[in-house]
N, C-alpha and C. Protein backbone atom coordinates (compact mmCIF):
# COMPACT_ATOMS: atom_id res chain seq x y z
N UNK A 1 0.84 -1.17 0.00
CA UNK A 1 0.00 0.00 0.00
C UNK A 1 0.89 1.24 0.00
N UNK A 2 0.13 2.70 -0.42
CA UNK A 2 1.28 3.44 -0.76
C UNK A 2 0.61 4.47 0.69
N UNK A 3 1.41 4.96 0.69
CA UNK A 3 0.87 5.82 2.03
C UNK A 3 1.04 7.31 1.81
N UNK A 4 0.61 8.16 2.49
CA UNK A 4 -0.10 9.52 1.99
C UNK A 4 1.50 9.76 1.93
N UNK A 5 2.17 10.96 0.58
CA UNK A 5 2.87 11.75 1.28
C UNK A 5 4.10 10.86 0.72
N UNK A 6 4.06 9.52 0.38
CA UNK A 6 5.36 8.65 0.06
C UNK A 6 5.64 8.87 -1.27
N UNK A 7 6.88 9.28 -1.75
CA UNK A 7 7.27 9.27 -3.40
C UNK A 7 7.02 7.57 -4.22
N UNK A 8 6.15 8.02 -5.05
CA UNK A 8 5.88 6.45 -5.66
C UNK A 8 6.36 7.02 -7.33
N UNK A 9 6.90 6.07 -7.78
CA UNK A 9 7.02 6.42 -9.18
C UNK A 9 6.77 4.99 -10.34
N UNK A 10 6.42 5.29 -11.54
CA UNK A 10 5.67 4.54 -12.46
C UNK A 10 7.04 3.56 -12.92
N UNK A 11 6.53 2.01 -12.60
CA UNK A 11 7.50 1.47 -12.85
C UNK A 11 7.08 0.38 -13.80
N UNK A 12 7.89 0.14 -15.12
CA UNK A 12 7.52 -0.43 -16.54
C UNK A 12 8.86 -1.36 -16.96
N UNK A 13 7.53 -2.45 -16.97
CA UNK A 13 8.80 -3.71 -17.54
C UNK A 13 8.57 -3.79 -18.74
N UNK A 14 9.33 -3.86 -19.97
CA UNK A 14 9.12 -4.47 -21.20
C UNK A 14 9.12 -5.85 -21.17
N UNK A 15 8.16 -6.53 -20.80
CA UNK A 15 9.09 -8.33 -20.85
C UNK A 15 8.90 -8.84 -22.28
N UNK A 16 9.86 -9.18 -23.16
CA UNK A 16 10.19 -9.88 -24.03
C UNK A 16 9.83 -11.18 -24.30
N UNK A 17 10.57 -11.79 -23.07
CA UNK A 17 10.64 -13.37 -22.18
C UNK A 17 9.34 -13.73 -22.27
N UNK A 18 8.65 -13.88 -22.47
CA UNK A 18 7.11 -13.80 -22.44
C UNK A 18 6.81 -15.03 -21.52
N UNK A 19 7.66 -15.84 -21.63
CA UNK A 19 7.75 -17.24 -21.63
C UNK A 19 7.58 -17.06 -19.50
N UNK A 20 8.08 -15.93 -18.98
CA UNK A 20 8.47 -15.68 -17.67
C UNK A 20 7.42 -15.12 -16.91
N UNK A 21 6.31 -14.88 -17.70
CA UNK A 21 5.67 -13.84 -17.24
C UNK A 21 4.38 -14.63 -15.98
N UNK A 22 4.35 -15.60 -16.20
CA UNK A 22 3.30 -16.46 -15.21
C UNK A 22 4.09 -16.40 -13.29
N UNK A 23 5.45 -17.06 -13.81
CA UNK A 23 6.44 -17.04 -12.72
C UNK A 23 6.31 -15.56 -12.22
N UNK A 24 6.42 -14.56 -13.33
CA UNK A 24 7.11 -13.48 -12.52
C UNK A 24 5.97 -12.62 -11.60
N UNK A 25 5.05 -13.01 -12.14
CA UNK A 25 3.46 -12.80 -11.36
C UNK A 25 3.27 -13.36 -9.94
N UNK A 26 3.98 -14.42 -9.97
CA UNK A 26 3.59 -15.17 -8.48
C UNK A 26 4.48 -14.92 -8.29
N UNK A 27 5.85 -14.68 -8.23
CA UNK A 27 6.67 -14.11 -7.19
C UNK A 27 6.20 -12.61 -6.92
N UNK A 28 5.90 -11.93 -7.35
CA UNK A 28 5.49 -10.71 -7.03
C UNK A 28 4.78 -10.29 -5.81
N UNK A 29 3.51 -11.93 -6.35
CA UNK A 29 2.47 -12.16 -5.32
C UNK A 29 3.00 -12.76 -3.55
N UNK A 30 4.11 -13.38 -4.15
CA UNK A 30 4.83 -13.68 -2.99
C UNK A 30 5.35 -13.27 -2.38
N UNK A 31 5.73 -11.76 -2.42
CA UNK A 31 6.82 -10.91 -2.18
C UNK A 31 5.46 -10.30 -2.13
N UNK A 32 4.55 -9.78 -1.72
CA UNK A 32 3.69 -8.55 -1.44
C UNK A 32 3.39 -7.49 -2.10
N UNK A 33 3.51 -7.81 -3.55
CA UNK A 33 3.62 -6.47 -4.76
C UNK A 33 2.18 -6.95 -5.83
N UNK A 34 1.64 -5.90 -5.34
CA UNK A 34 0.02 -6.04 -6.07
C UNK A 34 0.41 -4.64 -6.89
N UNK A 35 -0.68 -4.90 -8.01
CA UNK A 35 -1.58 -3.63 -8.34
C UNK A 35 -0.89 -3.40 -10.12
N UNK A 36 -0.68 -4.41 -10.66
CA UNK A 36 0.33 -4.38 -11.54
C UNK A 36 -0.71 -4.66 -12.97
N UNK A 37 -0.47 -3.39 -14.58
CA UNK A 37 -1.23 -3.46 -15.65
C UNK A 37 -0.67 -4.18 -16.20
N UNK A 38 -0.73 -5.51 -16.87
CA UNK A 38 -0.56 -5.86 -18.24
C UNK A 38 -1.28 -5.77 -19.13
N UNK A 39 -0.37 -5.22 -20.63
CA UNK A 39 -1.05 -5.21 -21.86
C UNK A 39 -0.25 -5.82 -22.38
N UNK A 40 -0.55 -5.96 -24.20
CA UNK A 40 -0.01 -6.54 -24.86
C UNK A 40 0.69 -5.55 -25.84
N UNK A 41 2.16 -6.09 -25.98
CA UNK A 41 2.84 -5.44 -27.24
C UNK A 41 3.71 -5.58 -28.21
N UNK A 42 4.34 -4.55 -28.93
CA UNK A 42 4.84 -5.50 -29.70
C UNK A 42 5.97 -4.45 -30.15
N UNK A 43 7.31 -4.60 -30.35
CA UNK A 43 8.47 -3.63 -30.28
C UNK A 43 8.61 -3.17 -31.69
N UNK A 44 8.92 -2.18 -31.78
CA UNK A 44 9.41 -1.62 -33.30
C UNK A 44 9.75 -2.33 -33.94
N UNK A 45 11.40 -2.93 -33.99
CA UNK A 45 11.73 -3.44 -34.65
C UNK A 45 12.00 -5.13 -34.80
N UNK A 46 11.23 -4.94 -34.30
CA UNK A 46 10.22 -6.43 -34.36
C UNK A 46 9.18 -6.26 -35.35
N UNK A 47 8.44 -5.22 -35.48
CA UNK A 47 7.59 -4.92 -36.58
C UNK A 47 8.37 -4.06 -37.83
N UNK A 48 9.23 -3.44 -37.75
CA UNK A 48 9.64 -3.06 -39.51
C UNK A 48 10.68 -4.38 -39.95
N UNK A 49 11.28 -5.51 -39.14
CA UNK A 49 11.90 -6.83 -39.23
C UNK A 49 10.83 -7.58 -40.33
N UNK A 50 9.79 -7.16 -40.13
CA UNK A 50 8.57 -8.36 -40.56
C UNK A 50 8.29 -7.49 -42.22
N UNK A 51 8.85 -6.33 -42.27
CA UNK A 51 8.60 -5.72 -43.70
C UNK A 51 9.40 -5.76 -44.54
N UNK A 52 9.40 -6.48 -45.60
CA UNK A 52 10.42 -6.37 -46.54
C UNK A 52 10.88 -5.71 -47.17
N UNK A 53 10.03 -4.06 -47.42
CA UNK A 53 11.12 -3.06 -47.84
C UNK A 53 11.80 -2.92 -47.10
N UNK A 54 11.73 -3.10 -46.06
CA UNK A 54 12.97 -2.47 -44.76
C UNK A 54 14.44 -3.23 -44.86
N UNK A 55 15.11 -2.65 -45.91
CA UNK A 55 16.65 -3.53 -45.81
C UNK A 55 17.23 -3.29 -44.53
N UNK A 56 17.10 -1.88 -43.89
CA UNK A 56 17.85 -2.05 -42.92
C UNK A 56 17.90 -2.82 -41.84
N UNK A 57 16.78 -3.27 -41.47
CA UNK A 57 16.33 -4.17 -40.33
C UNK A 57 16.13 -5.29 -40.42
N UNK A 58 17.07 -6.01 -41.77
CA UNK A 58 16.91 -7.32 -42.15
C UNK A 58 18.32 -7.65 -41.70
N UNK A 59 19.06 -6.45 -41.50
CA UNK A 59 20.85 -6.78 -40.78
C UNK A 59 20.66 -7.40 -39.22
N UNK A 60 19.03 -6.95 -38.69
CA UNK A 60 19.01 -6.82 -37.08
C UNK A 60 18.13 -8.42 -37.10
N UNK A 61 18.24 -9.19 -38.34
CA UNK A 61 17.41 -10.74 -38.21
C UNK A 61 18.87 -11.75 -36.88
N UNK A 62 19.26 -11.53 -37.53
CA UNK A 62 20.73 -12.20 -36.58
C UNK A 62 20.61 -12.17 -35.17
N UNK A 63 20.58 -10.75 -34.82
CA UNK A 63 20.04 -10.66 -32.98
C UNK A 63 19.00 -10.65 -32.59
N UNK A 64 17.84 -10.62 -33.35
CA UNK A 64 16.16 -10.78 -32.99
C UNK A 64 15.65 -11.80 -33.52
N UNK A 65 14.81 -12.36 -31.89
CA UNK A 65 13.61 -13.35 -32.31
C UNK A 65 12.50 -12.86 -32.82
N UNK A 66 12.71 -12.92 -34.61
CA UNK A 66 11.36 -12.25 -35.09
C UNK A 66 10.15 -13.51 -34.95
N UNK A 67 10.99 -14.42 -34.66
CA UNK A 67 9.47 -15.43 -34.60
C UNK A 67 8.46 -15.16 -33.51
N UNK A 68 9.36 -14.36 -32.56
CA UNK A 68 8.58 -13.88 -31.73
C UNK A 68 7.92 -12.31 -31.83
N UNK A 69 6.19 -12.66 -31.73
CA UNK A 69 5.77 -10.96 -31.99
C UNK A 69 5.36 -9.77 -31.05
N UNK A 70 5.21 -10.58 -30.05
CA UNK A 70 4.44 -10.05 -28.62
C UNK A 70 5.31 -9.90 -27.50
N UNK A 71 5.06 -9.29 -27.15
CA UNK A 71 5.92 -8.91 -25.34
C UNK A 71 4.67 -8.54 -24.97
N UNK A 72 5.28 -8.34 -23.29
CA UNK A 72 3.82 -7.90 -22.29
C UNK A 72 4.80 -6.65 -21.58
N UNK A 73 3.74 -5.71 -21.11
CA UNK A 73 4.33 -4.44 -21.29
C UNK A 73 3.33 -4.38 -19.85
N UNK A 74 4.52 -4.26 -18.50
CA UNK A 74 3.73 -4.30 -17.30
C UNK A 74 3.56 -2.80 -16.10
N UNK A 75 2.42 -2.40 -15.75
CA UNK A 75 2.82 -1.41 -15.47
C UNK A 75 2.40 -1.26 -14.17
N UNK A 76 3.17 -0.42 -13.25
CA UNK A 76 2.78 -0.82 -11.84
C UNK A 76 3.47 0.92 -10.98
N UNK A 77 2.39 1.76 -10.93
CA UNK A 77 2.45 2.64 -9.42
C UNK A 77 2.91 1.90 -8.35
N UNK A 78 4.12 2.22 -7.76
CA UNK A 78 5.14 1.90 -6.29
C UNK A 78 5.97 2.73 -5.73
N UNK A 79 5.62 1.83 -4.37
CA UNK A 79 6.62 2.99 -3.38
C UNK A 79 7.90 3.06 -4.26
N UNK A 80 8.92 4.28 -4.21
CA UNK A 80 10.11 4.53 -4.60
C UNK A 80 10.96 3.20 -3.89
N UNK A 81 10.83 2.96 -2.32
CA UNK A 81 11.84 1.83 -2.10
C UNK A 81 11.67 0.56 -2.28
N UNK A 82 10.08 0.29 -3.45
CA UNK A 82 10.35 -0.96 -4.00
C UNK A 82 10.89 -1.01 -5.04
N UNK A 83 11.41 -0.44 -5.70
CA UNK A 83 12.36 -0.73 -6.97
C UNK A 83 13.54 -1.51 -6.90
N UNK A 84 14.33 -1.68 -6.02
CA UNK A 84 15.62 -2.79 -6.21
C UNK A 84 14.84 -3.96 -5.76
N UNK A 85 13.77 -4.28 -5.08
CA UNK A 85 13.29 -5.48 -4.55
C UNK A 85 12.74 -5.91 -5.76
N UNK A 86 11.94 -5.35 -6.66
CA UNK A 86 11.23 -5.57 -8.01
C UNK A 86 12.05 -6.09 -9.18
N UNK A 87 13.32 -5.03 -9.12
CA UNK A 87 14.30 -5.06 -9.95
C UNK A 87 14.77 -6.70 -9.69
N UNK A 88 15.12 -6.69 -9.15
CA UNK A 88 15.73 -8.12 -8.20
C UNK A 88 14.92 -9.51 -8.37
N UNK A 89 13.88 -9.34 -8.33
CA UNK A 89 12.82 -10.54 -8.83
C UNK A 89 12.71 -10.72 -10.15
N UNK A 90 12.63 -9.28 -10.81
CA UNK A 90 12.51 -9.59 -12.18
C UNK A 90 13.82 -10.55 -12.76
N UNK A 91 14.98 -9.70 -12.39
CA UNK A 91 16.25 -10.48 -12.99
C UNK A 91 16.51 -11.71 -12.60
N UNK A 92 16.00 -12.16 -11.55
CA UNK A 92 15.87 -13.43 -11.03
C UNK A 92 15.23 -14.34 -11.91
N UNK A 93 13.90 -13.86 -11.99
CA UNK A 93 12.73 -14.66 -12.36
C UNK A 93 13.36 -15.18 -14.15
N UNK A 94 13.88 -14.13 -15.18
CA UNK A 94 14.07 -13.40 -16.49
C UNK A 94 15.55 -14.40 -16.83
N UNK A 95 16.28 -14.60 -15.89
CA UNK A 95 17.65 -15.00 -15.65
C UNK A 95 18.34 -13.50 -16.24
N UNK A 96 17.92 -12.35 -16.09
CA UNK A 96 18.77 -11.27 -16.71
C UNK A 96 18.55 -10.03 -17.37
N UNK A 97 18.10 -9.07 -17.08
CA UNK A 97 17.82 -7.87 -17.84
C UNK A 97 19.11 -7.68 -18.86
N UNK A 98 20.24 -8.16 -18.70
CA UNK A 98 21.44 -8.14 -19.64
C UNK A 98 21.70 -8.46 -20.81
N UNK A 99 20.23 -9.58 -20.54
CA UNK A 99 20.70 -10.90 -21.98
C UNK A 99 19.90 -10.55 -23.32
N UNK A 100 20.64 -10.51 -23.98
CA UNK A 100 19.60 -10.23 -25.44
C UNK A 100 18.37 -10.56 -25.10
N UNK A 101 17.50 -9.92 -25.78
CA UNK A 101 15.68 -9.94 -26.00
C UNK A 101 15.19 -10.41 -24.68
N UNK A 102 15.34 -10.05 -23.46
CA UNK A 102 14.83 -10.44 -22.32
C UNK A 102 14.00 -9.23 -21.89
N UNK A 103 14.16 -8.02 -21.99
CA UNK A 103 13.23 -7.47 -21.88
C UNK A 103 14.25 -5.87 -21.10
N UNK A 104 13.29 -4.95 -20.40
CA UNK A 104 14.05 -3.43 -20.37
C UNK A 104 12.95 -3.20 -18.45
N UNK A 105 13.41 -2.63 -17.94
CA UNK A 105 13.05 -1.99 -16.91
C UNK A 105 12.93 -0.38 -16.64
N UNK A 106 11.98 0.53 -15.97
CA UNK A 106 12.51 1.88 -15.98
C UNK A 106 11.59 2.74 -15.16
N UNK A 107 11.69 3.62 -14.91
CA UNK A 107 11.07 3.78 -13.48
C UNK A 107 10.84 5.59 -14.02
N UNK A 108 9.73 6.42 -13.79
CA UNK A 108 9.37 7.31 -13.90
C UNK A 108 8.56 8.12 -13.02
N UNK A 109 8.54 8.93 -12.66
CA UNK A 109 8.49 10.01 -11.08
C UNK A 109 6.69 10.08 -11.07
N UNK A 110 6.05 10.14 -10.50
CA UNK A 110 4.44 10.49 -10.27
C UNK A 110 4.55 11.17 -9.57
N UNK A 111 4.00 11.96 -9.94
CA UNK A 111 3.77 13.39 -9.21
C UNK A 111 2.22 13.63 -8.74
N UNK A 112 0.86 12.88 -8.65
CA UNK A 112 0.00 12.71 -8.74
C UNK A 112 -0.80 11.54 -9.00
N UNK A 113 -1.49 11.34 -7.91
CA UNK A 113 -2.36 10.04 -8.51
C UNK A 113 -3.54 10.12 -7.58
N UNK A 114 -4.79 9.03 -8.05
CA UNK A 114 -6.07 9.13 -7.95
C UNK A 114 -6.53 7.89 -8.06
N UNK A 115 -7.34 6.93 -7.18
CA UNK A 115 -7.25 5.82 -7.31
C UNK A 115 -7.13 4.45 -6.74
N UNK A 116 -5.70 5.21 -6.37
CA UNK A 116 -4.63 4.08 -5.37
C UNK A 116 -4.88 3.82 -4.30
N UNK A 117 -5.01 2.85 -3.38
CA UNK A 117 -5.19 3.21 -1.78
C UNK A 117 -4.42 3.91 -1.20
N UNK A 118 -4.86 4.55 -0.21
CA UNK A 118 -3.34 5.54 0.49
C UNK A 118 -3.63 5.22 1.96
């Protein structure tokens, strides 16, 4: 829960891994971290990869799983001092925010919200 007055900021996983995303839900749940959006998406160049005028992005077939089209794009209002605990599960769960096509993390300031429990 966020409490009146606490800096919470907007925190967004790209997951790639798609394959992770059931796991990374129940650890979350296990670890006490509710309140989290998934949608569905799908990365740039992952989509001009799939067009064949696009010569340039036929160089980027080598490091991308174009077989893959979807990522889940997760979004979650949190206290500021859950971010290394989050961070930490994810890379756990992911084996790696490091590793090619696993996915991106990033954290953005709220200055306002409406909604939330406080």
């Amino acid at each position: 829960m966020i409490e009146k007055g606490e800096l919470v900021v907007l925190l967004t996983i790209i997951l790639n891994k798609v394959d992770c995303l059931e796991e990374l839900l129940t650890a979350f749940a296990d670890n006490d971290i509710s309140g989290a959006t998934i949608l569905e998406s799908t990365g740039m160049a992952h989509t001009l990869g799939e067009m064949d005028e696009n010569k340039f992005i036929g160089s980027l077939r080598m490091v991308l799983d174009l077989d893959r089209k979807d990522s889940k794009t997760i979004f979650m209002v949190i206290p500021e001092d859950q971010i290394k605990k989050i961070s930490s599960i994810v890379n756990r769960v992911t084996g790696g925010l490091d590793k090619p096509d696993t996915g991106i993390l990033f954290t953005l300031p709220v200055s306002y919200t409406e909604g939330i429990r406080q």
